[in-house]
PDB file of N, CA and C in Angstrom:
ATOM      1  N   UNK A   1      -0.022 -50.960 -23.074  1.00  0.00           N
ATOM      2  CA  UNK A   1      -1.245 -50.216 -22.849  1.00  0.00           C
ATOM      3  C   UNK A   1      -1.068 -49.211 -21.702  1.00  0.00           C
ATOM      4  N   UNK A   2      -0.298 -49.625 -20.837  1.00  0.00           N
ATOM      5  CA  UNK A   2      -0.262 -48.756 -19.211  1.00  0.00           C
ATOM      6  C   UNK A   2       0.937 -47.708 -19.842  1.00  0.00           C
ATOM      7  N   UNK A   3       1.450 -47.794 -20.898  1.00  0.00           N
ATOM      8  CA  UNK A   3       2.638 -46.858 -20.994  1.00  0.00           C
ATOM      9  C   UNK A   3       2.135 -46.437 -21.871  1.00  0.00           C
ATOM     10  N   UNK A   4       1.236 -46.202 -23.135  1.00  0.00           N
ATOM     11  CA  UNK A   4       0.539 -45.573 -23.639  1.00  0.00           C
ATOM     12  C   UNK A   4      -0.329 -44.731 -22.760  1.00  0.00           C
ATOM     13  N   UNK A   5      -1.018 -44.764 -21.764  1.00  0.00           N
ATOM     14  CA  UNK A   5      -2.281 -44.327 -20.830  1.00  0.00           C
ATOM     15  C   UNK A   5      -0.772 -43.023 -20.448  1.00  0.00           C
ATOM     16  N   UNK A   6       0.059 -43.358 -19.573  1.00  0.00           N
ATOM     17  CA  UNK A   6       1.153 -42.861 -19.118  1.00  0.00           C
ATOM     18  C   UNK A   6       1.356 -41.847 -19.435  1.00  0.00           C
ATOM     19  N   UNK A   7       2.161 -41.785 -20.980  1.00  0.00           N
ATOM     20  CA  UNK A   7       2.512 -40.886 -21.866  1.00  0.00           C
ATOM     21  C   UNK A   7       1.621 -40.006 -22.250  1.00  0.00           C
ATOM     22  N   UNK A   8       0.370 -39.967 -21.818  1.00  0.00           N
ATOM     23  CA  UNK A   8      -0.690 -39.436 -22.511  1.00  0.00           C
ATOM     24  C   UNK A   8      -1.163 -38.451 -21.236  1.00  0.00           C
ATOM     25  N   UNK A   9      -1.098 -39.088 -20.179  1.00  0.00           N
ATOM     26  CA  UNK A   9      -1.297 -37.896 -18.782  1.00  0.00           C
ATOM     27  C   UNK A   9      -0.272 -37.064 -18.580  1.00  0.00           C
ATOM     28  N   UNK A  10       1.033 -38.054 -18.945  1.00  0.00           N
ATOM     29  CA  UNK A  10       2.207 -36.332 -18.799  1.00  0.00           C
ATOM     30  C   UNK A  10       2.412 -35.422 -19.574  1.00  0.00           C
ATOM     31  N   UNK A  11       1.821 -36.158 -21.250  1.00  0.00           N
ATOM     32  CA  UNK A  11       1.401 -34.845 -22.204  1.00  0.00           C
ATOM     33  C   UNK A  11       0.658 -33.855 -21.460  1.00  0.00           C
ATOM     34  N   UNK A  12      -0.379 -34.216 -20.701  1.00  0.00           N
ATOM     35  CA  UNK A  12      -1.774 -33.349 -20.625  1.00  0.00           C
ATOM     36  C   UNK A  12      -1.742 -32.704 -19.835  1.00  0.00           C
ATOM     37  N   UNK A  13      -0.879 -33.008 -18.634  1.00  0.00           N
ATOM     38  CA  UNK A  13      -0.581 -32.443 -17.265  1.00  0.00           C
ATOM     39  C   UNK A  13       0.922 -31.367 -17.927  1.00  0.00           C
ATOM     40  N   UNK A  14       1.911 -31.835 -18.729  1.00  0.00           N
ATOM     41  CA  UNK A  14       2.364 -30.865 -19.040  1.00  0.00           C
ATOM     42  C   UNK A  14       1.873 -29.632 -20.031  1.00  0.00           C
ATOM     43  N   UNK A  15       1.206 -29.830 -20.615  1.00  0.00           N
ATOM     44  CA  UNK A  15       0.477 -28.690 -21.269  1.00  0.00           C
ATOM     45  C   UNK A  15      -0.847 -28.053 -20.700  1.00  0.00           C
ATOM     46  N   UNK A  16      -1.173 -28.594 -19.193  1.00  0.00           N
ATOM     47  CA  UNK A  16      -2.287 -28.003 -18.481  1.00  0.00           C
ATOM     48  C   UNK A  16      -1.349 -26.119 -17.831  1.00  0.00           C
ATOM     49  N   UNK A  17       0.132 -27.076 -17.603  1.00  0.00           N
ATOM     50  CA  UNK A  17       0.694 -25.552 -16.928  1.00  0.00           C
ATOM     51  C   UNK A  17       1.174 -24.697 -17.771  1.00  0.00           C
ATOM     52  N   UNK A  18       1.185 -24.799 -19.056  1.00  0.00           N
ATOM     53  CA  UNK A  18       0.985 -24.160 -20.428  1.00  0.00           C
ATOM     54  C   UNK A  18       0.097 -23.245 -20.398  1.00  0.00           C
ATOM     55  N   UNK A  19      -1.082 -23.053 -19.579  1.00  0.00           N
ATOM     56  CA  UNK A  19      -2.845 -22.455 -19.486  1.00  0.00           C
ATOM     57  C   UNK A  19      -2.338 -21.123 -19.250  1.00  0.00           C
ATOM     58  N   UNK A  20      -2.983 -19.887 -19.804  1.00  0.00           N
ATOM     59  CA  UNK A  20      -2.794 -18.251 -20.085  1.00  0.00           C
ATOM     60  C   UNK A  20      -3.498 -18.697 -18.683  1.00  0.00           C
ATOM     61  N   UNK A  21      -2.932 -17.536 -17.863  1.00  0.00           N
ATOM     62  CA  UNK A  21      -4.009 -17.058 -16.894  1.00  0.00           C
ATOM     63  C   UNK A  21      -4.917 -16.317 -16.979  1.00  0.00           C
ATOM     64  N   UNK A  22      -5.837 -16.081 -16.361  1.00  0.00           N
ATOM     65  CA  UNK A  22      -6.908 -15.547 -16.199  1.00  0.00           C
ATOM     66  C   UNK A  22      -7.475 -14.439 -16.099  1.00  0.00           C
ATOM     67  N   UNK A  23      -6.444 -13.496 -15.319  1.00  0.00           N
ATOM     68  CA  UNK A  23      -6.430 -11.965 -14.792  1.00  0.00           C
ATOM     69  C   UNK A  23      -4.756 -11.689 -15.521  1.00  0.00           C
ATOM     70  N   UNK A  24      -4.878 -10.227 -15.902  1.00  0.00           N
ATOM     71  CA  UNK A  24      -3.104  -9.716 -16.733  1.00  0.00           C
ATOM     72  C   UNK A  24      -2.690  -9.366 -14.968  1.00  0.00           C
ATOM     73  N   UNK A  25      -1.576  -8.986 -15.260  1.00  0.00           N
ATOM     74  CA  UNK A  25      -0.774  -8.672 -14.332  1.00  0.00           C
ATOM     75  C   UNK A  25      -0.553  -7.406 -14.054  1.00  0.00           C
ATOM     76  N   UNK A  26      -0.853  -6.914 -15.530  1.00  0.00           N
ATOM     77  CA  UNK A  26      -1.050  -5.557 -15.273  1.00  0.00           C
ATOM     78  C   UNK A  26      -2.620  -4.493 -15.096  1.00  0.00           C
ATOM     79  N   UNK A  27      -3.465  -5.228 -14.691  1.00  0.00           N
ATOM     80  CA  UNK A  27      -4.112  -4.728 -14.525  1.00  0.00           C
ATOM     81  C   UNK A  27      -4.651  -3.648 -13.067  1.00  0.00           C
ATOM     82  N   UNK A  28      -5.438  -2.897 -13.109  1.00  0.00           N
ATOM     83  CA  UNK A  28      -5.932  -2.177 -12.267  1.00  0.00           C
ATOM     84  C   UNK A  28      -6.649  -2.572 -11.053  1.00  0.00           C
ATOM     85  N   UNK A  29      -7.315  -3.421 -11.157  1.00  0.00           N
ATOM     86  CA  UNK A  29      -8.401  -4.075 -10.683  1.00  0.00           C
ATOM     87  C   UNK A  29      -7.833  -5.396  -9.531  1.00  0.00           C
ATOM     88  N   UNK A  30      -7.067  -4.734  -8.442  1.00  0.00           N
ATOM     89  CA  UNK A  30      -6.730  -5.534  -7.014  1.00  0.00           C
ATOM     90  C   UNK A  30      -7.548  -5.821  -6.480  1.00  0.00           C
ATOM     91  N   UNK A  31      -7.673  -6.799  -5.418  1.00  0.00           N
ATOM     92  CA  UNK A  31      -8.943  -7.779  -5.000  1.00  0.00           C
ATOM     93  C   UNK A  31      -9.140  -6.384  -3.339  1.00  0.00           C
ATOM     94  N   UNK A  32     -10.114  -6.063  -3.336  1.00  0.00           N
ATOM     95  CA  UNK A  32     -10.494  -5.153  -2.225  1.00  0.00           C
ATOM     96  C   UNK A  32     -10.134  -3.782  -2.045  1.00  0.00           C
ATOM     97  N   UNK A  33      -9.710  -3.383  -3.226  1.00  0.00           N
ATOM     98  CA  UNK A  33      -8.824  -2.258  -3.972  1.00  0.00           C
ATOM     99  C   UNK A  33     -10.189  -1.147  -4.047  1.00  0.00           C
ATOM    100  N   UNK A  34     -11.218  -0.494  -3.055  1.00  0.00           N
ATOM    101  CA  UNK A  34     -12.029   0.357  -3.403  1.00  0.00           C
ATOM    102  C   UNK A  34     -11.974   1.439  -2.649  1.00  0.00           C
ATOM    103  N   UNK A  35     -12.164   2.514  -3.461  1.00  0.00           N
ATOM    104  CA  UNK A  35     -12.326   3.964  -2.395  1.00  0.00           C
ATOM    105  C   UNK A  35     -13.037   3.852  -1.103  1.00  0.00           C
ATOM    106  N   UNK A  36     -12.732   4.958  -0.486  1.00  0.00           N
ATOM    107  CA  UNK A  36     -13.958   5.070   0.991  1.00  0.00           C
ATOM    108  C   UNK A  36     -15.293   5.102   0.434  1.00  0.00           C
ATOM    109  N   UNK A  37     -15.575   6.314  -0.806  1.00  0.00           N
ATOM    110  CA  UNK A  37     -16.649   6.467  -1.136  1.00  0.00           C
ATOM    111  C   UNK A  37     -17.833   5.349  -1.396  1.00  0.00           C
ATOM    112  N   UNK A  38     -17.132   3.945  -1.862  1.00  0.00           N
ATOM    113  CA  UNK A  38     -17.673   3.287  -2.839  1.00  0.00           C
ATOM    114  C   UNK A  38     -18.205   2.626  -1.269  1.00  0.00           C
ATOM    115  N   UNK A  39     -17.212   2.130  -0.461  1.00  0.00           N
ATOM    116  CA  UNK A  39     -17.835   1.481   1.022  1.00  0.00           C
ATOM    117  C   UNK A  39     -18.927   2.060   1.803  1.00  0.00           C
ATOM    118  N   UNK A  40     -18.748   3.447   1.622  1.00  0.00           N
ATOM    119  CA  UNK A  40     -20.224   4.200   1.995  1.00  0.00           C
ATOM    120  C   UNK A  40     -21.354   3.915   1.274  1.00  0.00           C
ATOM    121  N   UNK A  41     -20.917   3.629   0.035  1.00  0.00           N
ATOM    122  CA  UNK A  41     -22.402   3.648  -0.989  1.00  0.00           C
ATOM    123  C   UNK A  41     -23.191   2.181  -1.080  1.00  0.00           C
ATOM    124  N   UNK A  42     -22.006   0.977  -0.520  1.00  0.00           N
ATOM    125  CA  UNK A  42     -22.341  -0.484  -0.438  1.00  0.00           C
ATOM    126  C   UNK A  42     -23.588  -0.442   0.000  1.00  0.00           C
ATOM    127  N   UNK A  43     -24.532  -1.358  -0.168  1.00  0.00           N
ATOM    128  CA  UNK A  43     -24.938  -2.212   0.799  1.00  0.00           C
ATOM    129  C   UNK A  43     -25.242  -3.366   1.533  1.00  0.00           C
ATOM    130  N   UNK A  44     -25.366  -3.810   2.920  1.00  0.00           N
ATOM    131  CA  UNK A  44     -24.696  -4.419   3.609  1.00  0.00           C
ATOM    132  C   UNK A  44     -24.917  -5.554   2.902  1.00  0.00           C
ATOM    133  N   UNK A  45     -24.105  -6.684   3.198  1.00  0.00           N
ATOM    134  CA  UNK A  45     -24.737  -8.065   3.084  1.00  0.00           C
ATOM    135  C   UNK A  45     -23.479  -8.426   1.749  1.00  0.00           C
ATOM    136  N   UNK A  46     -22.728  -7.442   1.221  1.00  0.00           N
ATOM    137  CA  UNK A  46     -21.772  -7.748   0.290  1.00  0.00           C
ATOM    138  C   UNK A  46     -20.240  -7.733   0.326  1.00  0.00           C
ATOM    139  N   UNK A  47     -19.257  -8.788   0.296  1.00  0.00           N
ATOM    140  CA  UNK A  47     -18.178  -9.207   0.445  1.00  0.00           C
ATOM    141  C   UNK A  47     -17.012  -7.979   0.068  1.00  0.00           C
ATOM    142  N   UNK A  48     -16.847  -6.917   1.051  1.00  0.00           N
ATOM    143  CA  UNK A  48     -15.715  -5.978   0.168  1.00  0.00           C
ATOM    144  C   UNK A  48     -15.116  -6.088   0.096  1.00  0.00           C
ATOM    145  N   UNK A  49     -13.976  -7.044   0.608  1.00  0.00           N
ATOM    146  CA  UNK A  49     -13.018  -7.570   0.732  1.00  0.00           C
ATOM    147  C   UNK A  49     -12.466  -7.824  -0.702  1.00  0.00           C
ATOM    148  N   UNK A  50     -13.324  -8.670  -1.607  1.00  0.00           N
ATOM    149  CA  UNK A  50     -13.426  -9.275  -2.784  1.00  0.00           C
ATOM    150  C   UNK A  50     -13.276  -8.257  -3.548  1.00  0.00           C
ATOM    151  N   UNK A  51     -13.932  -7.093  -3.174  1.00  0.00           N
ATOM    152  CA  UNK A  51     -14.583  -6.135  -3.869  1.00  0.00           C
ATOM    153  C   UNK A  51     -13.570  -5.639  -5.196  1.00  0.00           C
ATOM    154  N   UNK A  52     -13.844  -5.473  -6.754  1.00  0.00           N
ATOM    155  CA  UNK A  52     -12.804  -5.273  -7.376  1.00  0.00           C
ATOM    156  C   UNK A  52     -13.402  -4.237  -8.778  1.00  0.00           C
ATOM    157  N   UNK A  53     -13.046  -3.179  -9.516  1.00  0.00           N
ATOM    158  CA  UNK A  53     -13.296  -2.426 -10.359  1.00  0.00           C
ATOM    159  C   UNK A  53     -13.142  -2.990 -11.932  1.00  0.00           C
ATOM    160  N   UNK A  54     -14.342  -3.504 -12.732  1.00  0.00           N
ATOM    161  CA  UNK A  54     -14.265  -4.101 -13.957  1.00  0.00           C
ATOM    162  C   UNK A  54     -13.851  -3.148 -14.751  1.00  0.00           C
ATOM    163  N   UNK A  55     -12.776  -3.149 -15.773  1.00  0.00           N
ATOM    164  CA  UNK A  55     -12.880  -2.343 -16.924  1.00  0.00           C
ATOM    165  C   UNK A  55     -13.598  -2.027 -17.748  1.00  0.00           C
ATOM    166  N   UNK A  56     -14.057  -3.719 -18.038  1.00  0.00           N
ATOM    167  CA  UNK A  56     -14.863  -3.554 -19.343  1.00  0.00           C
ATOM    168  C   UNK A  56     -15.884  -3.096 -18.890  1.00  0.00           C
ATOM    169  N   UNK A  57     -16.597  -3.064 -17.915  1.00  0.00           N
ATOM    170  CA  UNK A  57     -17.904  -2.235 -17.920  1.00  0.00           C
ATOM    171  C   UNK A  57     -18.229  -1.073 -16.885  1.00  0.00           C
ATOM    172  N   UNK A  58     -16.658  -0.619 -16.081  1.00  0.00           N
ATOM    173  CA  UNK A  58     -16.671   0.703 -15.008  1.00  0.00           C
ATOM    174  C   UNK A  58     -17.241   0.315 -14.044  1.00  0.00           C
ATOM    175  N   UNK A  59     -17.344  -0.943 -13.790  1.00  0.00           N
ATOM    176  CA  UNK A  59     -18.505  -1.249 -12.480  1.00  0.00           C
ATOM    177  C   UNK A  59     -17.585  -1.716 -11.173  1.00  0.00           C
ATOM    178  N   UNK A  60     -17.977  -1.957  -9.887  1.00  0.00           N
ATOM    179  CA  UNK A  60     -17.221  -3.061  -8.788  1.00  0.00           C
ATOM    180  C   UNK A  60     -18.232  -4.581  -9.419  1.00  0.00           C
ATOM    181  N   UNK A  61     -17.532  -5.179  -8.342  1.00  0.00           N
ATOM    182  CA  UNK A  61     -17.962  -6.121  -8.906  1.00  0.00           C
ATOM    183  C   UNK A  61     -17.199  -7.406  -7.743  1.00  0.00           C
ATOM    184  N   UNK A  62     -18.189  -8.167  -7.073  1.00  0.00           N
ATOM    185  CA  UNK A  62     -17.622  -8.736  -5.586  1.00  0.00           C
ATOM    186  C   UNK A  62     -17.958 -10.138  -6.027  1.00  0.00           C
ATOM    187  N   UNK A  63     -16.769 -10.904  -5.028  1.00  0.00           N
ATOM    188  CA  UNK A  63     -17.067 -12.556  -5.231  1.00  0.00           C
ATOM    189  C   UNK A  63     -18.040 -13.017  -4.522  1.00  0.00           C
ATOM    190  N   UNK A  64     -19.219 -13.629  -4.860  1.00  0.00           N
ATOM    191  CA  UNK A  64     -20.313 -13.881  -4.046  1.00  0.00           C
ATOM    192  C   UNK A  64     -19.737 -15.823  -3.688  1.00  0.00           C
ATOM    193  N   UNK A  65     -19.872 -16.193  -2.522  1.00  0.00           N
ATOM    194  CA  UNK A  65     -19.395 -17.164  -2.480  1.00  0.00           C
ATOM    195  C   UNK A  65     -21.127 -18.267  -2.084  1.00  0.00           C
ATOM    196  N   UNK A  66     -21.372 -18.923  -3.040  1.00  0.00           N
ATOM    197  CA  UNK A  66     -22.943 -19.601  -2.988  1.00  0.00           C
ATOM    198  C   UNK A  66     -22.247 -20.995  -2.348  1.00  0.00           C
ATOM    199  N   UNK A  67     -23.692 -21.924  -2.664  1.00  0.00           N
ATOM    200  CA  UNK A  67     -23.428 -23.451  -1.756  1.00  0.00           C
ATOM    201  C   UNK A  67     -22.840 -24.171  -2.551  1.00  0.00           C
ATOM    202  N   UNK A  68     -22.471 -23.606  -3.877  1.00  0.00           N
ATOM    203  CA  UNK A  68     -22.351 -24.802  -4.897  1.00  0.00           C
ATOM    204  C   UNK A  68     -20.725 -24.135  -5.966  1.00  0.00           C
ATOM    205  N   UNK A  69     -20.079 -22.877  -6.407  1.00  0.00           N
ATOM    206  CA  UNK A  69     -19.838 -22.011  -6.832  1.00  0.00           C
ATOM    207  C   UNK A  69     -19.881 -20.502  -6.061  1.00  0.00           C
ATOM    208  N   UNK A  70     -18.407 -20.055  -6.624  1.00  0.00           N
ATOM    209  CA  UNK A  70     -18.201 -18.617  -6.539  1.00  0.00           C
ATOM    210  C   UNK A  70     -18.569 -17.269  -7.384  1.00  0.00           C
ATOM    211  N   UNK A  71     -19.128 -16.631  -7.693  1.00  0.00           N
ATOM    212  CA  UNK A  71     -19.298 -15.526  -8.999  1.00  0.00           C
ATOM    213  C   UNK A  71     -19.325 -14.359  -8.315  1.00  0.00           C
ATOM    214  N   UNK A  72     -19.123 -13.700  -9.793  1.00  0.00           N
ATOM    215  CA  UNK A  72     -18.772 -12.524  -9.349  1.00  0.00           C
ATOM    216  C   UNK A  72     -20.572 -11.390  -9.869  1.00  0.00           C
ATOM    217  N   UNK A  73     -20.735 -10.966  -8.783  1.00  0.00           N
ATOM    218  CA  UNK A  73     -21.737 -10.054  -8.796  1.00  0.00           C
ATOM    219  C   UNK A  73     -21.487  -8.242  -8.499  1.00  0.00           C
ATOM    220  N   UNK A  74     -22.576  -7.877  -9.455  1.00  0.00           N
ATOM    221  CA  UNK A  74     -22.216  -6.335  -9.200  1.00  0.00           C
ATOM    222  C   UNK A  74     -22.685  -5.895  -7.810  1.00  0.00           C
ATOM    223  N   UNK A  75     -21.413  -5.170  -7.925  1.00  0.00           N
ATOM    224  CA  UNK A  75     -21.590  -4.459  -6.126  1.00  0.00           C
ATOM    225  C   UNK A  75     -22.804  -3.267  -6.476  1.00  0.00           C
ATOM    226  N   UNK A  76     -24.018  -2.988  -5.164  1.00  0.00           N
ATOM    227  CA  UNK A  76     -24.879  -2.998  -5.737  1.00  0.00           C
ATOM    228  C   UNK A  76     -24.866  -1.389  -4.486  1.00  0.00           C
ATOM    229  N   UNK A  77     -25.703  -0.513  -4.812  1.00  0.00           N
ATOM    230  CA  UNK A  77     -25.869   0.336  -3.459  1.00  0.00           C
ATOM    231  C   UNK A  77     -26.925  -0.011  -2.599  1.00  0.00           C
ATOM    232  N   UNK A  78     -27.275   0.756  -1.418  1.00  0.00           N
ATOM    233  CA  UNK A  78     -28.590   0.561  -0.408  1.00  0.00           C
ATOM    234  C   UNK A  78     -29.921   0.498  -1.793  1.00  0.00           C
ATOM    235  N   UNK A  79     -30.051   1.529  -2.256  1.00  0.00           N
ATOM    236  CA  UNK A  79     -31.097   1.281  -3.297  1.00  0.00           C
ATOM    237  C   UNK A  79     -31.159   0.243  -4.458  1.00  0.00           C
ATOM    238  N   UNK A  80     -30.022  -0.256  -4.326  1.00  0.00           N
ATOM    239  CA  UNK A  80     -30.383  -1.635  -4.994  1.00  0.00           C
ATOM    240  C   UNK A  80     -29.498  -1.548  -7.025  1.00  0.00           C
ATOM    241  N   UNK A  81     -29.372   0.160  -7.108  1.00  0.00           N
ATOM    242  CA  UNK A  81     -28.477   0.074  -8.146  1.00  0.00           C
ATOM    243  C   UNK A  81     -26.649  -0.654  -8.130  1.00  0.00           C
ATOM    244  N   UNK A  82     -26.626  -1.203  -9.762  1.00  0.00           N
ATOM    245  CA  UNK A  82     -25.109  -1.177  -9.393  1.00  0.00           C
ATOM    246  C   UNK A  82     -24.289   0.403  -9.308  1.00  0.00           C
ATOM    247  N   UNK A  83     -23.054   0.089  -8.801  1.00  0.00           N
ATOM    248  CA  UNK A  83     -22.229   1.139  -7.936  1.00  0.00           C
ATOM    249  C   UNK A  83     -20.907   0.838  -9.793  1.00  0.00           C
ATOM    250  N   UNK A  84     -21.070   2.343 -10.332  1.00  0.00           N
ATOM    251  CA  UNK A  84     -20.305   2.063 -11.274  1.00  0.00           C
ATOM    252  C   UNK A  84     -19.546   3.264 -11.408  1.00  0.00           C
ATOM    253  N   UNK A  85     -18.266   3.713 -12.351  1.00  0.00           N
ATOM    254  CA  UNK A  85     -17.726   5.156 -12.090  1.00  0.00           C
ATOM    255  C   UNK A  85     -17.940   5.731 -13.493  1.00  0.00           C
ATOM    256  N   UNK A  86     -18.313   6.636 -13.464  1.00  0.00           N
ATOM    257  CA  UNK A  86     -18.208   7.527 -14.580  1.00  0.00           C
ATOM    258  C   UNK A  86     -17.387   7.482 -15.455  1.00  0.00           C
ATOM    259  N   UNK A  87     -18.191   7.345 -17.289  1.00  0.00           N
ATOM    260  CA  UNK A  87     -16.908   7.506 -17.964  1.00  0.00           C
ATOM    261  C   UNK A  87     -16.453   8.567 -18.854  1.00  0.00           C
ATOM    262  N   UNK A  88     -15.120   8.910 -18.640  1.00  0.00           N
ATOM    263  CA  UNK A  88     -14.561  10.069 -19.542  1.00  0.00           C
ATOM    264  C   UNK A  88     -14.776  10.021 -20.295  1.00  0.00           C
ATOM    265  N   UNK A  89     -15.258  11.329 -21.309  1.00  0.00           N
ATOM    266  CA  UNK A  89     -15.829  11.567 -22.699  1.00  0.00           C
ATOM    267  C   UNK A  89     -14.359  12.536 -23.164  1.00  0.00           C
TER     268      UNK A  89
END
């Protein structure tokens, strides 16, 4: 029974480091990777550090770190819009 249980965690643990990651390698989008402009347009109270440029939707986009969980929220300006870049037509 204990060598059945056994065999069954080193399956699972070896196919846990099997797991695709999360972010490509080649992507654009470095962790604090934002123009001057975009730091002018922040407003305060948001992590730039984190701060990072989504593809899929042209936006920043910062790690909000809560009491419970981390997420990622749109970086937002003083007026309260998100801060996104224009897209080529």
């Amino acid at each position: 029974m204990i060598q059945r249980h056994a065999a069954i965690m080193i399956t699972l643990v070896t196919l846990a480091g099997c797991a695709a990651p999360t972010m490509k390698d080649n992507e654009q989008t470095m962790i604090g990777n934002v123009p001057e402009t975009v730091v002018a347009l922040a407003a305060p109270d948001q992590d730039l550090t984190t701060a990072r440029l989504v593809p899929e939707d042209n936006c920043y986009w910062y790690a909000h770190s809560g009491p419970v969980e981390t997420t990622l929220v749109p970086l937002r300006s003083t007026g309260g819009n998100p801060i996104c870049v224009a897209r080529q037509s």
